[in-house]
N, C-alpha and C. Protein backbone atom coordinates (compact mmCIF):
# COMPACT_ATOMS: atom_id res chain seq x y z
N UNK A 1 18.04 119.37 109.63
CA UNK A 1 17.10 118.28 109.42
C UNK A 1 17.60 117.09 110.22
N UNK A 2 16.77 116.73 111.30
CA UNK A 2 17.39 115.57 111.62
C UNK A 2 16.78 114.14 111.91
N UNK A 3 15.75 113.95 110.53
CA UNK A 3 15.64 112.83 110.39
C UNK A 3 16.48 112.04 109.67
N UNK A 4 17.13 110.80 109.62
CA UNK A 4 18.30 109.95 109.17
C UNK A 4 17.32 108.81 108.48
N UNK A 5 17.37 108.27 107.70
CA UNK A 5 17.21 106.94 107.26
C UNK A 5 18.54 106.36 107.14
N UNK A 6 17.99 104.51 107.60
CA UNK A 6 19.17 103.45 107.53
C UNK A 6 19.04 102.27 106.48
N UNK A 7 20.22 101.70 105.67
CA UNK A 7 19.91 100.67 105.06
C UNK A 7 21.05 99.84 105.82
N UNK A 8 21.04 98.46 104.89
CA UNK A 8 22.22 97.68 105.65
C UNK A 8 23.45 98.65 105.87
N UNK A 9 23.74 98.87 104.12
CA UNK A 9 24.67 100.00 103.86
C UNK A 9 25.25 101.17 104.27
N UNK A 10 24.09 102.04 104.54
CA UNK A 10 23.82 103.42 104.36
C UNK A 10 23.38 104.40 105.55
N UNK A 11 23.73 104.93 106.07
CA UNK A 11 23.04 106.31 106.50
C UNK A 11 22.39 107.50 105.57
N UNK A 12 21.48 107.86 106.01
CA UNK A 12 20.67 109.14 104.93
C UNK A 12 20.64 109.91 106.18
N UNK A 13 21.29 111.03 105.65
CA UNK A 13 21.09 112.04 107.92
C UNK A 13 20.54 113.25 106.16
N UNK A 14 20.45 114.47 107.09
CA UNK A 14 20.78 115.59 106.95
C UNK A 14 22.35 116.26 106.17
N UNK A 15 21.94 117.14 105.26
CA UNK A 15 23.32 117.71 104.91
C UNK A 15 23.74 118.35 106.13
N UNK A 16 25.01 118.40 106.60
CA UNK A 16 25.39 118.98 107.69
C UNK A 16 26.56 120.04 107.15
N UNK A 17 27.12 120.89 108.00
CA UNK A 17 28.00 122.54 107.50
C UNK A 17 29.02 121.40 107.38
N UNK A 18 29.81 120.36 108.12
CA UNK A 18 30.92 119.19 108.08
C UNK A 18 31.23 118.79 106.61
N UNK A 19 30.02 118.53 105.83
CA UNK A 19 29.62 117.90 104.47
C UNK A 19 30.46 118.95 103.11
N UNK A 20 30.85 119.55 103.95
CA UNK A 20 31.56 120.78 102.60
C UNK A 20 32.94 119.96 101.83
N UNK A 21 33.54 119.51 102.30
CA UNK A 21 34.66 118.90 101.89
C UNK A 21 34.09 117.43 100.93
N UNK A 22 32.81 116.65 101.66
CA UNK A 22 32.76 115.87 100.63
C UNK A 22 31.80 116.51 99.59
N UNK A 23 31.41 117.50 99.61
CA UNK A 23 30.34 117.70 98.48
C UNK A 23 31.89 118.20 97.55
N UNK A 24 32.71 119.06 97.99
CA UNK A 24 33.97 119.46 97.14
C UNK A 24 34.52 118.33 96.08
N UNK A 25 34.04 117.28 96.92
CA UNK A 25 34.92 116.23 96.31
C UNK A 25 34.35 115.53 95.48
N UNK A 26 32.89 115.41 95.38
CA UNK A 26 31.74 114.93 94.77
C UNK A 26 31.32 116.19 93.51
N UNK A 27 31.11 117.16 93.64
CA UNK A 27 31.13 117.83 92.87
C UNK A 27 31.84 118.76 91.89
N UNK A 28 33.15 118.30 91.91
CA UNK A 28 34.29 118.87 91.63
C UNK A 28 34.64 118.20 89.86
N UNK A 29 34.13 116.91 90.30
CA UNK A 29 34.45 115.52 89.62
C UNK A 29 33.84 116.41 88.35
N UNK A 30 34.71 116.27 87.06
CA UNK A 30 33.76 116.26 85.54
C UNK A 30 32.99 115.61 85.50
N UNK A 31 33.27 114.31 85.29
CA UNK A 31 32.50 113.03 85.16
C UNK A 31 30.86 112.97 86.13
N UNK A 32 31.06 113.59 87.24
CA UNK A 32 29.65 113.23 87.69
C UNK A 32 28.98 114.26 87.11
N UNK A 33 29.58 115.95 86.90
CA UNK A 33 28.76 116.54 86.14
C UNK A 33 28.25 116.13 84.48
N UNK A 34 29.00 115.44 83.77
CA UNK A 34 28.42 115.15 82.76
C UNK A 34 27.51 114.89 82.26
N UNK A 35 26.04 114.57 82.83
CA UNK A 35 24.62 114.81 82.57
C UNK A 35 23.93 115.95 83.26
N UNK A 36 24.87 116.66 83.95
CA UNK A 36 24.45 117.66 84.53
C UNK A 36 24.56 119.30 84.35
N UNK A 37 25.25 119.24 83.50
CA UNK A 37 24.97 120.69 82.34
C UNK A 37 26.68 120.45 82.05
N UNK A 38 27.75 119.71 82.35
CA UNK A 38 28.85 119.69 82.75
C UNK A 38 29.48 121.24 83.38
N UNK A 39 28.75 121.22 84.26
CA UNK A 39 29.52 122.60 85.01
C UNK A 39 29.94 122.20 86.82
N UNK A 40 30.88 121.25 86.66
CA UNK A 40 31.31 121.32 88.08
C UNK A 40 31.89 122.60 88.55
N UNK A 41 31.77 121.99 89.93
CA UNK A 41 32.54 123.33 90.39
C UNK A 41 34.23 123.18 91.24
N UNK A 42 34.72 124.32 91.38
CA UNK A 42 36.02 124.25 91.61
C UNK A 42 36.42 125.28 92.48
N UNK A 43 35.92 125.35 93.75
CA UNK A 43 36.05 126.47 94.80
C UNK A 43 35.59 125.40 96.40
N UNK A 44 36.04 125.64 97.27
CA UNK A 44 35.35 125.14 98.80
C UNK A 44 34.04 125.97 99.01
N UNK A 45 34.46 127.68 98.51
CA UNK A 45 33.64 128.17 98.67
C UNK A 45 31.75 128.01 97.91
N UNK A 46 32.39 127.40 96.39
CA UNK A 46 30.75 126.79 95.93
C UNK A 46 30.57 125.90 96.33
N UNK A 47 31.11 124.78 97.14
CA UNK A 47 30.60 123.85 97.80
C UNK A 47 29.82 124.09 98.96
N UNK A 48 30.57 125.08 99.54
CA UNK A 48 29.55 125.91 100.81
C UNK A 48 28.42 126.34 100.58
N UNK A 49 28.22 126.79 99.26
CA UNK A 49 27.13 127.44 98.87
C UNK A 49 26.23 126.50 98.94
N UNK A 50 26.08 124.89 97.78
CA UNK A 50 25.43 123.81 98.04
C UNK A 50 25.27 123.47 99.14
N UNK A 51 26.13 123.30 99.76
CA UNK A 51 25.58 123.18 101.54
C UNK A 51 24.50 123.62 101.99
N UNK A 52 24.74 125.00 101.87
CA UNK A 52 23.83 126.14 102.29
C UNK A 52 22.63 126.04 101.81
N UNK A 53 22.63 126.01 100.24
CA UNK A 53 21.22 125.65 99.69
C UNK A 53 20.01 124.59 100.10
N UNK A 54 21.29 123.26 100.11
CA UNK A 54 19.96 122.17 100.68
C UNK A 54 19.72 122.29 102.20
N UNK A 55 20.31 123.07 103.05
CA UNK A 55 20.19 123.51 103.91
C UNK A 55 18.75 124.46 104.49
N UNK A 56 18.47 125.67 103.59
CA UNK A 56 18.25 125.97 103.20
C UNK A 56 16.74 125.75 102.98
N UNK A 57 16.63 124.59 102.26
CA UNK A 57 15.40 123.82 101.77
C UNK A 57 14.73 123.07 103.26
N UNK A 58 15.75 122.73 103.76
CA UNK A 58 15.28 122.25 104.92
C UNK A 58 14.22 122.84 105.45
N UNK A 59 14.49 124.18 105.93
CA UNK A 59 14.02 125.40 106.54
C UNK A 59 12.69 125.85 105.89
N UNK A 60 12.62 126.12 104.35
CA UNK A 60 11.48 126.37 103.78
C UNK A 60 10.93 125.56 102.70
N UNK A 61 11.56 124.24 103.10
CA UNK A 61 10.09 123.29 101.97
C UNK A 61 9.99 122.25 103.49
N UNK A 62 10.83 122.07 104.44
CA UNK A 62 10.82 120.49 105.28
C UNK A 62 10.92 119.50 104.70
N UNK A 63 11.96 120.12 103.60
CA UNK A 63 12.65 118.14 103.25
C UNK A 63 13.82 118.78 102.30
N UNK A 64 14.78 117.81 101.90
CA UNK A 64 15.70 118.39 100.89
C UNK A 64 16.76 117.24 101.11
N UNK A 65 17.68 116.92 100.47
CA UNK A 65 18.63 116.27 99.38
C UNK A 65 19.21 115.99 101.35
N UNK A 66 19.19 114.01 101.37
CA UNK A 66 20.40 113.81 102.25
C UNK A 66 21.68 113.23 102.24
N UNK A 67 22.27 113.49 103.12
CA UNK A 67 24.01 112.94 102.73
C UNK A 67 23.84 111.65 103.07
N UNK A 68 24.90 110.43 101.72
CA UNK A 68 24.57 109.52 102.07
C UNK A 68 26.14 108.85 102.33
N UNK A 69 25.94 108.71 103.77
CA UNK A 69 26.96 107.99 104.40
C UNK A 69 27.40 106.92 104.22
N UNK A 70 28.96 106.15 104.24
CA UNK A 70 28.72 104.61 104.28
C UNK A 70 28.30 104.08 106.22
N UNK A 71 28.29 103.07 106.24
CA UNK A 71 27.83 102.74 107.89
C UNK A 71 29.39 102.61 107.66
N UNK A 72 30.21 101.33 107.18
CA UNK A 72 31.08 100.36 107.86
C UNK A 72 32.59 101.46 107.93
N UNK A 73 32.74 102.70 106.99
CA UNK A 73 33.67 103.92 106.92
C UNK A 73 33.32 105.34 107.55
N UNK A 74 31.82 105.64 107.68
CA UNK A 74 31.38 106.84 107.95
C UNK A 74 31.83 107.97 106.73
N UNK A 75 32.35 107.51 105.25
CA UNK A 75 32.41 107.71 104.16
C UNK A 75 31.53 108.80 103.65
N UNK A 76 31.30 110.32 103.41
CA UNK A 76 30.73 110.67 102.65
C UNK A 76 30.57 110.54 101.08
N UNK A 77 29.63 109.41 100.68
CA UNK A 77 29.44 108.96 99.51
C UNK A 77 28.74 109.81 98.36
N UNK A 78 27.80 111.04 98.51
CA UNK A 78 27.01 111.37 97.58
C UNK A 78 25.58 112.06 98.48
N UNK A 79 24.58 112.19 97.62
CA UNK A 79 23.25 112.34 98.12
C UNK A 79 22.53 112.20 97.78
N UNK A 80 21.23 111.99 98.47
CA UNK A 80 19.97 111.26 97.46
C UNK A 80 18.55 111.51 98.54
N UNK A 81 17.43 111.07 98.12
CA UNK A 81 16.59 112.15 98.55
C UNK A 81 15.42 112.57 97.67
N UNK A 82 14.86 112.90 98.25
CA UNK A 82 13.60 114.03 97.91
C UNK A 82 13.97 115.68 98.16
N UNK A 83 13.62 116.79 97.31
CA UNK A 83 13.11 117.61 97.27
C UNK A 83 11.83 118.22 96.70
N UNK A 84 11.72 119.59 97.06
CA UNK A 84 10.77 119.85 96.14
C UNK A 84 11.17 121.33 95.43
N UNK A 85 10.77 120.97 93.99
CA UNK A 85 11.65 121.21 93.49
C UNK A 85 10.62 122.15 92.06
N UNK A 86 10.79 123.30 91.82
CA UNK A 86 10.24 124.19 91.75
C UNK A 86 10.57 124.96 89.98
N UNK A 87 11.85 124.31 89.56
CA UNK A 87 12.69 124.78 88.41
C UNK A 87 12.64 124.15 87.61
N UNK A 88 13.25 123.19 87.48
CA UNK A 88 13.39 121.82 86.15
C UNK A 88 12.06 121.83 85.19
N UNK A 89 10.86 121.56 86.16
CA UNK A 89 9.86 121.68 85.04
C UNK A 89 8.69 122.85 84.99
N UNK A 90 8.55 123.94 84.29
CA UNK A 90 8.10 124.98 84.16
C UNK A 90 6.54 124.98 84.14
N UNK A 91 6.03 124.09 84.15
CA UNK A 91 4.59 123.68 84.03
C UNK A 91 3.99 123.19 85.39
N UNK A 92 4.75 122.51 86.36
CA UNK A 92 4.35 121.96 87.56
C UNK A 92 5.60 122.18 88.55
N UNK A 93 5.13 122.36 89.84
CA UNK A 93 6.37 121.74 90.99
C UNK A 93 5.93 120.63 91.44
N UNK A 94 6.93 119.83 92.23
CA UNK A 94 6.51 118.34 92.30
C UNK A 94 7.63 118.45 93.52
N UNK A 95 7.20 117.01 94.06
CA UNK A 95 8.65 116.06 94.81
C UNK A 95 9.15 115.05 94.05
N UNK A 96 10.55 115.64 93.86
CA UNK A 96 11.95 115.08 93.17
C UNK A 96 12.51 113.75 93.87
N UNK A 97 12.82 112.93 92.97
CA UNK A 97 14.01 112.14 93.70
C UNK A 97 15.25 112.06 92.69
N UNK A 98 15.87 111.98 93.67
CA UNK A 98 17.60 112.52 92.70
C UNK A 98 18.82 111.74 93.87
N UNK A 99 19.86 111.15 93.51
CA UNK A 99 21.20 111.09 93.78
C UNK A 99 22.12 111.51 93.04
N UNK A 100 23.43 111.36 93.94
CA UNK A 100 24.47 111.61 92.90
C UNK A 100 25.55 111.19 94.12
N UNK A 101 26.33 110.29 93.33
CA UNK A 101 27.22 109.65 94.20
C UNK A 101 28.90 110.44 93.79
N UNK A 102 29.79 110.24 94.45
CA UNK A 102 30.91 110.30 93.91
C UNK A 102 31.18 108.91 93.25
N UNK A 103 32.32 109.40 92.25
CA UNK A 103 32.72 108.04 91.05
C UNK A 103 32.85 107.17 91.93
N UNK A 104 33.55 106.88 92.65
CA UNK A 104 34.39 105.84 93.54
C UNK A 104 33.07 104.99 93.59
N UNK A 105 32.03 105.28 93.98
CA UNK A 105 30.77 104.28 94.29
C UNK A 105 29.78 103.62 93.55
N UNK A 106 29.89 104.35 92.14
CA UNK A 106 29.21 103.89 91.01
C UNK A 106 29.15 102.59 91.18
N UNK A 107 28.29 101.94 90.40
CA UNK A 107 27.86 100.31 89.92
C UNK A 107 27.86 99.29 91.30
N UNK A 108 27.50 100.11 92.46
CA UNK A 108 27.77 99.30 93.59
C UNK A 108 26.18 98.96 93.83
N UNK A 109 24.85 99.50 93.15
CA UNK A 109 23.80 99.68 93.66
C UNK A 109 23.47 100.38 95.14
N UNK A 110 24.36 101.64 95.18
CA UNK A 110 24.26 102.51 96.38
C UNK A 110 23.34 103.18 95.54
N UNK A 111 23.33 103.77 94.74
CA UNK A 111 21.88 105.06 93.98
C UNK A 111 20.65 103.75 93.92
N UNK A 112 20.40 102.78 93.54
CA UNK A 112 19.12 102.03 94.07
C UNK A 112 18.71 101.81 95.26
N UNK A 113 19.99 101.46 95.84
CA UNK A 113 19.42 101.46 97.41
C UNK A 113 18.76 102.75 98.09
N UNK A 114 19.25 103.82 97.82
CA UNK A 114 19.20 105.12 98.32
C UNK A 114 18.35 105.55 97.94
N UNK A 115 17.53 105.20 97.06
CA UNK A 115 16.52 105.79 96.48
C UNK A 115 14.87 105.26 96.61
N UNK A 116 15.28 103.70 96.68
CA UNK A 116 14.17 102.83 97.39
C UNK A 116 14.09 103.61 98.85
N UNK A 117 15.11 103.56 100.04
CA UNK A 117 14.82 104.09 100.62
C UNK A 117 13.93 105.45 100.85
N UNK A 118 14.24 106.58 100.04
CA UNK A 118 13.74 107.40 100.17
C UNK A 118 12.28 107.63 99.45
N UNK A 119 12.29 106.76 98.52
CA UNK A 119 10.57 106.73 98.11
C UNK A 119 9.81 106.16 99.50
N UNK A 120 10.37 105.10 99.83
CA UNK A 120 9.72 104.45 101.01
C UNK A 120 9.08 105.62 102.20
N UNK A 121 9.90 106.30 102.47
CA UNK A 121 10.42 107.53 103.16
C UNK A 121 9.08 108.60 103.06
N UNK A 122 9.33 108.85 101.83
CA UNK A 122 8.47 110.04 100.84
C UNK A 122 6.79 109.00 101.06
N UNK A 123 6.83 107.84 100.72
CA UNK A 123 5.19 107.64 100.68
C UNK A 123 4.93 107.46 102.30
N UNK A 124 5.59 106.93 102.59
CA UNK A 124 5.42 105.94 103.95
C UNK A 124 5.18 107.17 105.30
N UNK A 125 6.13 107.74 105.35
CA UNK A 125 6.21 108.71 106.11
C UNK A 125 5.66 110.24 105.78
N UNK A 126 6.29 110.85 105.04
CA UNK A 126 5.56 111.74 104.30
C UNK A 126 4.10 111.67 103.82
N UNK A 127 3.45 110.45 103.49
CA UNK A 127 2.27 110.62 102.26
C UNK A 127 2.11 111.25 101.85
N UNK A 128 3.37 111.45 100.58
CA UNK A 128 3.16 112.36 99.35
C UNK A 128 2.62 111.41 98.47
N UNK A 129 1.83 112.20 97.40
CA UNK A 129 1.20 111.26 96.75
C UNK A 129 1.43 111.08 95.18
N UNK A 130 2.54 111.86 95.07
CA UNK A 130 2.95 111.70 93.80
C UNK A 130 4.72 111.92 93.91
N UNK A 131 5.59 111.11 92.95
CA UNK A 131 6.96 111.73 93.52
C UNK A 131 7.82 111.36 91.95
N UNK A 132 8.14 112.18 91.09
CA UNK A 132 8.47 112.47 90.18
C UNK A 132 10.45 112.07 90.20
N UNK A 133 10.55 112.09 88.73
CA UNK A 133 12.37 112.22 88.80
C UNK A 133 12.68 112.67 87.06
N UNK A 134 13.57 112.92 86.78
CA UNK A 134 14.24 112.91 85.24
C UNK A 134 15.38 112.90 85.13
N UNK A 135 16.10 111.89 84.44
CA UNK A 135 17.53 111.96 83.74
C UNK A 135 17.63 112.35 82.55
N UNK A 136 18.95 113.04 81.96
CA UNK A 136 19.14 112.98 81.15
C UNK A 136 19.09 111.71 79.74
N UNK A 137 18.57 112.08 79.05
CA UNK A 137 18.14 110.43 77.98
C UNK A 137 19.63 109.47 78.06
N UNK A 138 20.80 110.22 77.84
CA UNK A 138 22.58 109.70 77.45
C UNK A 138 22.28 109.01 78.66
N UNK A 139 21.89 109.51 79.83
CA UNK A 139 22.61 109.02 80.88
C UNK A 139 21.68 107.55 81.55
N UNK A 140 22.07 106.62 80.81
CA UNK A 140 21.96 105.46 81.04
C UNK A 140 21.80 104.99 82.37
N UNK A 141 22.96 105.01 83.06
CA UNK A 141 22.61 104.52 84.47
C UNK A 141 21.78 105.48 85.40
N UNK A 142 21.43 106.49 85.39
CA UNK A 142 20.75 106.92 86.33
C UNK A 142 19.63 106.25 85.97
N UNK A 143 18.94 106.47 84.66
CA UNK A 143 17.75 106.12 84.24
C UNK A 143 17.22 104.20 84.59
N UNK A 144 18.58 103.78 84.29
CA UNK A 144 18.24 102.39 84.79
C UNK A 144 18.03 102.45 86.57
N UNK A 145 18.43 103.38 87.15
CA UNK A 145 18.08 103.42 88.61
C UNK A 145 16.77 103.91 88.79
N UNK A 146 16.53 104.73 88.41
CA UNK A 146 14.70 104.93 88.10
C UNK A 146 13.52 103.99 87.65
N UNK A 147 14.10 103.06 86.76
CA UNK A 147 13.51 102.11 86.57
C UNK A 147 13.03 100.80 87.29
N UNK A 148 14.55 101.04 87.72
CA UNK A 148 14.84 99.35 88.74
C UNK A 148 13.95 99.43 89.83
N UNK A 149 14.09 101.10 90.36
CA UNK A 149 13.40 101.30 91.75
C UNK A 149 11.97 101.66 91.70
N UNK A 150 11.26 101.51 90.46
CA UNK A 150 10.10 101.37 89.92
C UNK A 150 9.60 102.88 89.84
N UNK A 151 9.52 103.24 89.22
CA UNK A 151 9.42 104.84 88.63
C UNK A 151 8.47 104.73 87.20
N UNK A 152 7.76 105.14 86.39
CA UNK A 152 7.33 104.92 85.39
C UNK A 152 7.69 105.56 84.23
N UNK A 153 7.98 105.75 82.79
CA UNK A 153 8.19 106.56 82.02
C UNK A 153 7.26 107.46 81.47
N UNK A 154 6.84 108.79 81.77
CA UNK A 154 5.97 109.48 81.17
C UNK A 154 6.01 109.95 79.87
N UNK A 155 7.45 110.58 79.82
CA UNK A 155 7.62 111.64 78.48
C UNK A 155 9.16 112.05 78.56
N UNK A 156 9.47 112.57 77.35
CA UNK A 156 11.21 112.86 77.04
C UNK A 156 10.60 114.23 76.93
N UNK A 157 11.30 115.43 77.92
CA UNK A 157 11.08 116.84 77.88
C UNK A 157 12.88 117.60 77.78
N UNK A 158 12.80 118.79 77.30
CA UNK A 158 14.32 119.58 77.23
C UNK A 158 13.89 120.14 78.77
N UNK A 159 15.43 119.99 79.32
CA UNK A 159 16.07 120.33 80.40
C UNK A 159 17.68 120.86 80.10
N UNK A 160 17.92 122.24 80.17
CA UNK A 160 19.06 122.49 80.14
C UNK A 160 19.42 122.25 78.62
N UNK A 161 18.81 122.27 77.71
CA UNK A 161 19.03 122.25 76.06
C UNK A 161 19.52 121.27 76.15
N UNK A 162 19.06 119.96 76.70
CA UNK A 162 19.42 118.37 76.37
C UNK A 162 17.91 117.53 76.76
N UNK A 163 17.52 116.63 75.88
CA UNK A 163 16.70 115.83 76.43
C UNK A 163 16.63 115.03 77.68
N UNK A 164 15.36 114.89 78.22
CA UNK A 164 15.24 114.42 79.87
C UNK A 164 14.18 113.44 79.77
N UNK A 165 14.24 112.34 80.03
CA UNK A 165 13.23 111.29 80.40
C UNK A 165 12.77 111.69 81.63
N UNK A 166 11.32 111.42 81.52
CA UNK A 166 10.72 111.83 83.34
C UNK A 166 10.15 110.67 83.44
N UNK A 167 9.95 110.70 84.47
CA UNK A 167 8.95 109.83 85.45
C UNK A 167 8.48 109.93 86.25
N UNK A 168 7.33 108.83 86.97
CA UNK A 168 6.52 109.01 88.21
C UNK A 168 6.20 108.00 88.98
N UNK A 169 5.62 108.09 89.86
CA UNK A 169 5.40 107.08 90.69
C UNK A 169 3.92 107.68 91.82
N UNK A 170 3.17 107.10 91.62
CA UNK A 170 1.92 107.46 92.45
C UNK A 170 1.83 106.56 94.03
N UNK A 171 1.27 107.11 94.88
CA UNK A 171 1.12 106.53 95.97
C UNK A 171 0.90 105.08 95.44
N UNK A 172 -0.62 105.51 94.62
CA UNK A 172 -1.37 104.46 94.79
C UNK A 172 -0.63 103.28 93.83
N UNK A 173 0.35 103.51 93.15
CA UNK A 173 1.47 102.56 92.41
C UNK A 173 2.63 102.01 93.06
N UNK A 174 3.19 102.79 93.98
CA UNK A 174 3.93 102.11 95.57
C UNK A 174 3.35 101.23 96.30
N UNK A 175 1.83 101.56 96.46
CA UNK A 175 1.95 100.17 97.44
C UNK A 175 1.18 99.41 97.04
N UNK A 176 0.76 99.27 95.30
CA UNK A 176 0.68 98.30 94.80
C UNK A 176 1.67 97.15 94.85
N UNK A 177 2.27 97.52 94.70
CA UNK A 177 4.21 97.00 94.48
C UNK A 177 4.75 96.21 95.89
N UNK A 178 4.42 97.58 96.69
CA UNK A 178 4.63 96.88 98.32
C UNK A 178 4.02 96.13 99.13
């Protein structure tokens, strides 16, 4: 994939085969799995696999989860993004927006930034016309990043035998806003 989005901050490229070591390092972490079924992983080799996957997506949806760089370190920080995303909710597929940073970056407003971007991205460029997300209910800060970056609250659904706040965001509610 080699469209990139830029913020002051940030690069958004493509997951690249390079990206294995920081997804290792990002996904390894307990702590970031903790709203996430807590099942990190602990191999180079399942990190390859994630690689591979959003990789993967590239190829057969034309869009999927990008690495988000720092500019001023060239830092692999996390990822964030749109997919589409086919599992989570059993009733509909939709386009997702999701990050996940490593700890080190938390509370910096890198997952707001990254995520404005990529709605921008998703309506602006894409014209998708609907673009969905869900956190876990516990998990406080993601959900306040959904909010901030204007997302709406629909409904609390089970995901993974834990409750999930969803949300949405309609074209035509983006560029009200914008």
């Amino acid at each position: 994939m080699d469209t990139f989005l830029e913020t002051d901050r940030l690069i958004l490229r493509g997951i690249q085969e390079n990206d294995v070591q920081g997804m290792y390092e990002l996904d390894s972490d307990p702590e970031v799995h903790r709203y996430l079924g807590n099942r990190p992983i602990s191999s180079m080799e399942e990190a390859e696999s994630i690689v591979k996957y959003i990789r993967d997506q590239y190829e057969k949806d034309g869009i999927g989860r990008f690495a988000v760089i720092d500019k001023s370190t060239e830092e692999f920080i996390g990822w964030a993004g749109l997919k589409y995303e086919r599992t989570v909710r059993t009733d509909m597929d939709y386009y997702d927006l999701g990050y996940r940073l490593k700890r080190k970056f938390w509370g910096r407003g890198i997952a707001t930034e990254a995520a404005l971007e990529s709605l921008k991205y998703g309506f602006q460029i894409l014209k998708l016309q609907q673009i969905y997300a869900g956190a876990q209910v516990d998990n406080l800060g993601s959900n306040k990043v959904l909010q901030k970056v204007g997302l709406i609250f629909i409904e609390t659904f089970k995901f993974d035998h834990a409750p999930h706040n969803w949300y949405g965001l309609s074209l035509n509610q983006w560029e009200e806003r914008n």
